[in-house]
C-alpha atoms as a PDB file:
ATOM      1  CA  UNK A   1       0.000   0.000   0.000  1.00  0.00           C
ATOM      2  CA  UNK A   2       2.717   2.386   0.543  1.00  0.00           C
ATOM      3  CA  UNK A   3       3.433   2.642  -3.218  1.00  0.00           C
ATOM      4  CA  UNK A   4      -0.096   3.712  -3.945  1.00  0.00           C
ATOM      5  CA  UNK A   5      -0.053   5.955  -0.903  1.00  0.00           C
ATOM      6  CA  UNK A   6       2.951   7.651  -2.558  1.00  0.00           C
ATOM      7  CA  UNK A   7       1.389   7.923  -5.441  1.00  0.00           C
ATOM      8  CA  UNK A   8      -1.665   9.802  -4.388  1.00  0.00           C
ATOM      9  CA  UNK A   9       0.803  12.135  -2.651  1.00  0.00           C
ATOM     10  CA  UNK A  10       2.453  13.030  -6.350  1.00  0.00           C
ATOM     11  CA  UNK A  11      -0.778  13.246  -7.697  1.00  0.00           C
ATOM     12  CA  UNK A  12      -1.600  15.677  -5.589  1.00  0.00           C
ATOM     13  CA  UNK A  13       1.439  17.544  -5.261  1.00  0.00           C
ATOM     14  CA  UNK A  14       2.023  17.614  -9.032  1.00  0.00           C
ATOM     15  CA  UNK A  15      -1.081  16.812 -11.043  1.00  0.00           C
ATOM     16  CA  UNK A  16      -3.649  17.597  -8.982  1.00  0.00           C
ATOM     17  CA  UNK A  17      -2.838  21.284  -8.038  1.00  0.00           C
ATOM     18  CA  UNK A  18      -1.684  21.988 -11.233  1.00  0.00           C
ATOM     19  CA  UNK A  19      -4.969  21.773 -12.599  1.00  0.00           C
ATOM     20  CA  UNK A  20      -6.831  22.606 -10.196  1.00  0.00           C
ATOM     21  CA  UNK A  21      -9.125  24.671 -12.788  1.00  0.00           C
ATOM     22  CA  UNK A  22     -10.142  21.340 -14.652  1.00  0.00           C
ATOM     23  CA  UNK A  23     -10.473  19.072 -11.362  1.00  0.00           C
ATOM     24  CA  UNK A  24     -12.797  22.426 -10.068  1.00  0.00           C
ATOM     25  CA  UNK A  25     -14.962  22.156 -13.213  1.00  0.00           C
ATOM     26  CA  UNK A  26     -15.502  18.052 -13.178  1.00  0.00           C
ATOM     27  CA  UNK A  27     -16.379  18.134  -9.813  1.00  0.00           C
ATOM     28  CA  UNK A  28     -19.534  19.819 -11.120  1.00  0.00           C
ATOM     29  CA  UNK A  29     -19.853  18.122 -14.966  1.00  0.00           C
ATOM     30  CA  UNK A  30     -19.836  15.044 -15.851  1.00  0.00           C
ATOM     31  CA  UNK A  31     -20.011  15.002 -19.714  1.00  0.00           C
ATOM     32  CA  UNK A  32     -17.953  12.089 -21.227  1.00  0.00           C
ATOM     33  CA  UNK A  33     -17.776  11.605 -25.277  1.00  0.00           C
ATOM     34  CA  UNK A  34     -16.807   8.496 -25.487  1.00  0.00           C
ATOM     35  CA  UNK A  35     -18.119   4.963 -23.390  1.00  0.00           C
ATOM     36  CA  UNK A  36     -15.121   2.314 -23.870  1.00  0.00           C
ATOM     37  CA  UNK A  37     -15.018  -0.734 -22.810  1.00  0.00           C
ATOM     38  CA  UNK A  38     -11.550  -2.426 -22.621  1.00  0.00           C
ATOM     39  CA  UNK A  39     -10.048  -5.110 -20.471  1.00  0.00           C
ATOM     40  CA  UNK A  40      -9.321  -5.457 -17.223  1.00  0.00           C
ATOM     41  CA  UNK A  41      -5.855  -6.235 -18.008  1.00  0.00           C
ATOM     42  CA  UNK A  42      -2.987  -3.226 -16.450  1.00  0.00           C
ATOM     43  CA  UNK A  43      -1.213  -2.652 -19.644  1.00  0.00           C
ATOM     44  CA  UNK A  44      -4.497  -1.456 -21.207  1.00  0.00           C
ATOM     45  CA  UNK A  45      -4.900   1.946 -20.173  1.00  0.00           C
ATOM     46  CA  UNK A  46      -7.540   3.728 -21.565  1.00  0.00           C
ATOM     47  CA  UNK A  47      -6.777   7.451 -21.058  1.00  0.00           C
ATOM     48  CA  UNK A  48      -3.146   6.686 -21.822  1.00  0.00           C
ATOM     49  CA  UNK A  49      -4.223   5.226 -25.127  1.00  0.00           C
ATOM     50  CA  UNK A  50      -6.234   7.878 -25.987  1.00  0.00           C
ATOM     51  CA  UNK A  51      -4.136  10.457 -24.411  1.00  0.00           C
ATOM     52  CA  UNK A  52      -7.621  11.814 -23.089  1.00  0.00           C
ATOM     53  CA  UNK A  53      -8.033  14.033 -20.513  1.00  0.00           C
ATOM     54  CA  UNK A  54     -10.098  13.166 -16.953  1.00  0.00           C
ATOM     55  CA  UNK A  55     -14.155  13.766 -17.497  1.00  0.00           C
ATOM     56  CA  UNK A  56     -13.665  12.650 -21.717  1.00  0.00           C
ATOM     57  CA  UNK A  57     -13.966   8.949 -21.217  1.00  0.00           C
ATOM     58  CA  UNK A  58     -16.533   6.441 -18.942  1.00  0.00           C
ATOM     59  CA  UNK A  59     -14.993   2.997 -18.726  1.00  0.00           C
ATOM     60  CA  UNK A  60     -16.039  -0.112 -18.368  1.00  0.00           C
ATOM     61  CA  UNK A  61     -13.592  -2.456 -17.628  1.00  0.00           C
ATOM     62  CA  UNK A  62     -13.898  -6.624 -17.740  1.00  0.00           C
ATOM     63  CA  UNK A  63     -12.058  -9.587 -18.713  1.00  0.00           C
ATOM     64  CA  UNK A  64     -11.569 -10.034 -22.243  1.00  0.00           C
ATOM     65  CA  UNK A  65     -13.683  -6.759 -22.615  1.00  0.00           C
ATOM     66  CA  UNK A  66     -16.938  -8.950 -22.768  1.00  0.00           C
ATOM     67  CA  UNK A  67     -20.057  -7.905 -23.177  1.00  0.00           C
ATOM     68  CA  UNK A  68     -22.864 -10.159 -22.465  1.00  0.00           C
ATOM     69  CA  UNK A  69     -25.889  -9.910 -24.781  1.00  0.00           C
ATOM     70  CA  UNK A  70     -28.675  -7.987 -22.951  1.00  0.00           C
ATOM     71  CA  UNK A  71     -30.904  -9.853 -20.287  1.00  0.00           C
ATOM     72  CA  UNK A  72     -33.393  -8.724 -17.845  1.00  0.00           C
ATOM     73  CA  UNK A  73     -32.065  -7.847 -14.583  1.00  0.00           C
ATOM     74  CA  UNK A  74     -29.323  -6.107 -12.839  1.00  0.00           C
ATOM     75  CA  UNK A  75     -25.591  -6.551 -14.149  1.00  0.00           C
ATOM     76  CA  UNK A  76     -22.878  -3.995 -13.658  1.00  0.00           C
ATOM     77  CA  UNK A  77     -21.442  -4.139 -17.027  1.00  0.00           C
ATOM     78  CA  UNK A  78     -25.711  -3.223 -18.451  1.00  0.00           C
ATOM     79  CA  UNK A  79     -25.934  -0.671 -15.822  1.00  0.00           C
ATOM     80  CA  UNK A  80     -22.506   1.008 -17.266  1.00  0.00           C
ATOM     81  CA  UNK A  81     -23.605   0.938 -20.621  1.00  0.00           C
ATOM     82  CA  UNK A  82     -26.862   2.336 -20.026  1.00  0.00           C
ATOM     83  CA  UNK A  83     -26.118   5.230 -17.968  1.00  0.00           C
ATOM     84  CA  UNK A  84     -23.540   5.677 -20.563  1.00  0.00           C
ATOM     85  CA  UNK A  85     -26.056   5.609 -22.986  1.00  0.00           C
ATOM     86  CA  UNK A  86     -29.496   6.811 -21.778  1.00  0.00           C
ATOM     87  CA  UNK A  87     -27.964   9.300 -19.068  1.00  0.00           C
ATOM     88  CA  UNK A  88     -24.760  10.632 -20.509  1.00  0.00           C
ATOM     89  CA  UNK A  89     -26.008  10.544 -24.013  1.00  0.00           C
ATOM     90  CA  UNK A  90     -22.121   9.453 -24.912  1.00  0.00           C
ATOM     91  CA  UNK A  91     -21.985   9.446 -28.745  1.00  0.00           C
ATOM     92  CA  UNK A  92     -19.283   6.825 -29.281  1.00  0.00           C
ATOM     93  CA  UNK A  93     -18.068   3.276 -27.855  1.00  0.00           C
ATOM     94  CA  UNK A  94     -15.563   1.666 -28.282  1.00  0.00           C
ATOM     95  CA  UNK A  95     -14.540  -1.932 -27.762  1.00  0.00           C
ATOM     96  CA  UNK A  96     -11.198  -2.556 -27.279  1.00  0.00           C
ATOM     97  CA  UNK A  97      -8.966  -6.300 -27.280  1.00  0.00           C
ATOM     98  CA  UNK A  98      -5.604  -6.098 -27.077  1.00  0.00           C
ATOM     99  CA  UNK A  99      -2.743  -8.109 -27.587  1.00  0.00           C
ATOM    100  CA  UNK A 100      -1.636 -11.361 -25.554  1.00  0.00           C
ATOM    101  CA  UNK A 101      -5.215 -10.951 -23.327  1.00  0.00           C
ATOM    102  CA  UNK A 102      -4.863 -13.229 -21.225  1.00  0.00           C
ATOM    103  CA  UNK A 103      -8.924 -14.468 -21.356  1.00  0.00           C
ATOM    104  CA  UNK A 104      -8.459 -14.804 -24.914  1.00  0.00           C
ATOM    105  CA  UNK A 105      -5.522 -17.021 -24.474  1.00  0.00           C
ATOM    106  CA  UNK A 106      -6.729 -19.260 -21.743  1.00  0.00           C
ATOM    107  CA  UNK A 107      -9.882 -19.525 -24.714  1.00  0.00           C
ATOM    108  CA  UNK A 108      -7.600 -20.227 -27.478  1.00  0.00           C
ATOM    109  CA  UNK A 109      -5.358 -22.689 -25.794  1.00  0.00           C
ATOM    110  CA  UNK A 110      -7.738 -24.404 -24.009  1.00  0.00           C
ATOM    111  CA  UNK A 111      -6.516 -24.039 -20.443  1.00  0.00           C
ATOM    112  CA  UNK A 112      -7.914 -25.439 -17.819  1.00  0.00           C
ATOM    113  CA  UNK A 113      -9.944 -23.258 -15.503  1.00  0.00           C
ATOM    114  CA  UNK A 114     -11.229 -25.664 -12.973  1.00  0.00           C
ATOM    115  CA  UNK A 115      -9.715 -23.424 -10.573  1.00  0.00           C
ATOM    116  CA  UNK A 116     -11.462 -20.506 -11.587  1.00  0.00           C
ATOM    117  CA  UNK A 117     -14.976 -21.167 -11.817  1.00  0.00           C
ATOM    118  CA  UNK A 118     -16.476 -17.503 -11.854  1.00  0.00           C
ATOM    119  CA  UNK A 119     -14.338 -16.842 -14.677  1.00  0.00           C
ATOM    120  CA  UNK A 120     -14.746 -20.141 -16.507  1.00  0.00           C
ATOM    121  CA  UNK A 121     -18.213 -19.080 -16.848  1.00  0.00           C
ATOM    122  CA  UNK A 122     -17.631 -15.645 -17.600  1.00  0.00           C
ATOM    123  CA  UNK A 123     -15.709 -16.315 -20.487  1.00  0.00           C
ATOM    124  CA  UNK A 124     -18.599 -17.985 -22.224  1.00  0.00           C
ATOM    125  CA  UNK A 125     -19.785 -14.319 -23.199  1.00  0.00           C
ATOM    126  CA  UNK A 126     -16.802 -15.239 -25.505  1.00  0.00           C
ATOM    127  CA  UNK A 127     -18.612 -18.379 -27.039  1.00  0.00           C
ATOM    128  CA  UNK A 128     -19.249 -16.716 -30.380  1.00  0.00           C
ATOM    129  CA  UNK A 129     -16.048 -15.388 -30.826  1.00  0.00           C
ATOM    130  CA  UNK A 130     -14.692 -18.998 -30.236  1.00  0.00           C
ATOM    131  CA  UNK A 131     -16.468 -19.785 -33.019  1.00  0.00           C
ATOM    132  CA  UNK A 132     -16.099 -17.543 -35.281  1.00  0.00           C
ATOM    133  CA  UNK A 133     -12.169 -18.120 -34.811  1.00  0.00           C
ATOM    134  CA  UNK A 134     -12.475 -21.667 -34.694  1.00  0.00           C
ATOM    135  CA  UNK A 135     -10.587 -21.828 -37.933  1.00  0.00           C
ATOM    136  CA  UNK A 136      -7.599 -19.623 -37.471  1.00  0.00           C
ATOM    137  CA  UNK A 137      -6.961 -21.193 -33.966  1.00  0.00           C
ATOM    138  CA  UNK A 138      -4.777 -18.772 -32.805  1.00  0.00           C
ATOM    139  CA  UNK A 139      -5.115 -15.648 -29.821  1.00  0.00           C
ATOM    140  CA  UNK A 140      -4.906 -12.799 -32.193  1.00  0.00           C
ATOM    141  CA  UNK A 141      -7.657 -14.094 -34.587  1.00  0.00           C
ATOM    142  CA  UNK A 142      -9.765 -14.622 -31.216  1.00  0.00           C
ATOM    143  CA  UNK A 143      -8.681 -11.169 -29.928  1.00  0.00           C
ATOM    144  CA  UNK A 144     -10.200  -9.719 -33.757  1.00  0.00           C
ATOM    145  CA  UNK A 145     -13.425 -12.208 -33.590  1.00  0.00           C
ATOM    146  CA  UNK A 146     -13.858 -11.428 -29.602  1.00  0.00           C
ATOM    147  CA  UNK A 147     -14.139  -7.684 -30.329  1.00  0.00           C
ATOM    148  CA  UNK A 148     -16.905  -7.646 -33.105  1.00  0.00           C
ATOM    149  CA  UNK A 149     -18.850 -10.803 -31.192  1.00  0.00           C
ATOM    150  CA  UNK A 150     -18.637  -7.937 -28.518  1.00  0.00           C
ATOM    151  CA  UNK A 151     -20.556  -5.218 -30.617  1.00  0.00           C
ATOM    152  CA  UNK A 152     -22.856  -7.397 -31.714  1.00  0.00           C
ATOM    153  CA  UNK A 153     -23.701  -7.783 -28.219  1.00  0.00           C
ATOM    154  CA  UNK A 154     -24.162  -4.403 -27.482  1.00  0.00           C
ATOM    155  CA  UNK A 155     -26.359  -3.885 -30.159  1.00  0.00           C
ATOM    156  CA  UNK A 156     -28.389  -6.038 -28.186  1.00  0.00           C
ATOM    157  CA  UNK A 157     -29.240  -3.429 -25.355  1.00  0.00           C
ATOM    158  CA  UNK A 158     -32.201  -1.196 -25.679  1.00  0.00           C
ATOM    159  CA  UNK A 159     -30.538   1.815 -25.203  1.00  0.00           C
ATOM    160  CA  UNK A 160     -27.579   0.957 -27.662  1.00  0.00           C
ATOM    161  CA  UNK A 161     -30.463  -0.012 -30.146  1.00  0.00           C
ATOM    162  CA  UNK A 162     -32.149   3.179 -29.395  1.00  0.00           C
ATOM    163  CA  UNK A 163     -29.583   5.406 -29.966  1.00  0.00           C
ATOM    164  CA  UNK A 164     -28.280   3.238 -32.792  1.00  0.00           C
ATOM    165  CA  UNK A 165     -31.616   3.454 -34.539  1.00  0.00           C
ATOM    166  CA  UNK A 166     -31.615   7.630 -33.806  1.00  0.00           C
ATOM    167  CA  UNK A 167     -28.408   8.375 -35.013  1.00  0.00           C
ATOM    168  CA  UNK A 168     -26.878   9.895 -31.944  1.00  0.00           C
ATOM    169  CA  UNK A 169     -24.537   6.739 -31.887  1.00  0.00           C
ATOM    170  CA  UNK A 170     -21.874   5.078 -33.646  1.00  0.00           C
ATOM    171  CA  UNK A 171     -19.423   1.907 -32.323  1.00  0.00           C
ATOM    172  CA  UNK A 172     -15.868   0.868 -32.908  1.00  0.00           C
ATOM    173  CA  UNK A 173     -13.778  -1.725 -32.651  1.00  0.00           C
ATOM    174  CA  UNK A 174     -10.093  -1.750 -31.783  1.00  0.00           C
ATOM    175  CA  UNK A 175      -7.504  -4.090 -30.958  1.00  0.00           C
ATOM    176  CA  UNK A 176      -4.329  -2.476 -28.791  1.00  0.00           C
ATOM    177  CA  UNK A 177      -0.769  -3.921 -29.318  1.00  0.00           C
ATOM    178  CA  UNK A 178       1.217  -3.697 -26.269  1.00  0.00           C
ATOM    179  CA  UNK A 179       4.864  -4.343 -27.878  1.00  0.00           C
ATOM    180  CA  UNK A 180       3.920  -1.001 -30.600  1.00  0.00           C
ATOM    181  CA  UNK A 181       1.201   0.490 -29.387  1.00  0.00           C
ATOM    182  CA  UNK A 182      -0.653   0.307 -32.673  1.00  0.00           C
ATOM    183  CA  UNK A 183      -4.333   0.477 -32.546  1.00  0.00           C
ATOM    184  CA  UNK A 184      -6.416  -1.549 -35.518  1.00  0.00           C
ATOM    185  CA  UNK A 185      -9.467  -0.250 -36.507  1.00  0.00           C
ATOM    186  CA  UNK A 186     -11.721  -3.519 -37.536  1.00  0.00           C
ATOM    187  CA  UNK A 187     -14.907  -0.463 -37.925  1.00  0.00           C
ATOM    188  CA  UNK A 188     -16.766  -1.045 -41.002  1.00  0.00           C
ATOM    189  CA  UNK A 189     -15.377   2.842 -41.217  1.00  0.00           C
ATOM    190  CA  UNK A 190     -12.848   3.122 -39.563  1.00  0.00           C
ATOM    191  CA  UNK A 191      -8.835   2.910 -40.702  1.00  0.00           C
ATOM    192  CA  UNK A 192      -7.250  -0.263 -41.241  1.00  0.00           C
ATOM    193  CA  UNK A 193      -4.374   0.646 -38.429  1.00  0.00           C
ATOM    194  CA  UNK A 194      -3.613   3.576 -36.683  1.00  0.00           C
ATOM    195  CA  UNK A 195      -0.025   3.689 -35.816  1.00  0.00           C
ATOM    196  CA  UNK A 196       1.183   5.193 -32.533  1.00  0.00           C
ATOM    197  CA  UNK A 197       2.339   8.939 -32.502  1.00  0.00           C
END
């Protein structure tokens, strides 16, 4: 603990009170662009990716960056999206695999998860994109497949759908590489690859 401890003493001491003007105007708005979703995995930061600033992105965070197909009742990953959605009235998501996930591996390479029952079964969310990469066989193919199985999925939520159907939203698939920090595109729009800066 006394590394993070540390840390929130630099933040403060140098982020934080050097803007102090933007932390003062967040407190009071909360008006994110973009919902994305991305792993839980620590090399896959987000706002570092994006090089966005605090209040521009709400994240969502699981393994593999799965998104189960809409249900009735309460999940945290369908809360997320909806407030996103319905309450923030973000205008963009964006799904995000990256390289060497370690979900998509265990998937890929069959490992056993015995041990891990909660996440055994979460990772059937990934059943589609097991089967869509069935032929290729290998993590990166899953990673690609994983992603769009996961926007097809959040087409399935009624206020993706809704917002789909009134234009106010578009989503976006991209797969992170650690080693380059390249960012792939697989949007029906979108760039093949964007290279890092």
């Amino acid at each position: 603990m006394r590394d993070l401890a540390e840390g929130v003493t630099r933040f403060q001491r140098d982020v934080h009170a050097a803007r102090a003007d933007l932390f003062a105007r967040l407190a009071d708005h909360h008006a994110p662009h973009t919902l994305f979703i991305g792993c839980s995995d620590a090399r896959v930061v987000p706002e570092l990716i994006t090089a966005s600033e605090p209040g521009e992105l709400f994240v969502v965070r699981t393994a593999g960056n799965l998104v189960p197909a809409y249900a009735p009742g309460s999940d945290a990953v369908t809360a997320g999206i909806e407030y996103a959605v319905a309450v923030l009235g973000v205008s963009r998501i964006v799904v995000c695999g990256h390289s060497a996930c370690g979900a998509m591996t265990a998937l890929a390479e069959c490992h056993d998860l015995s041990a891990v029952p909660t996440l055994a079964q979460w990772l059937r969310h990934a059943d589609a994109s097991r089967a869509r990469a069935a032929a290729r066989g290998d993590v990166a193919s899953l990673v690609r497949q994983n992603v769009l199985a996961q926007l097809a999925n959040l087409a399935t939520h009624p206020s993706v759908a809704h917002a789909l159907a009134e234009g106010g939203l578009t989503l976006h698939g991209w797969v992170f590489d650690i080693a380059t920090g390249d960012v792939e595109d697989l949007s029906p729009a979108g760039p093949v690859t964007t290279p890092a800066a």
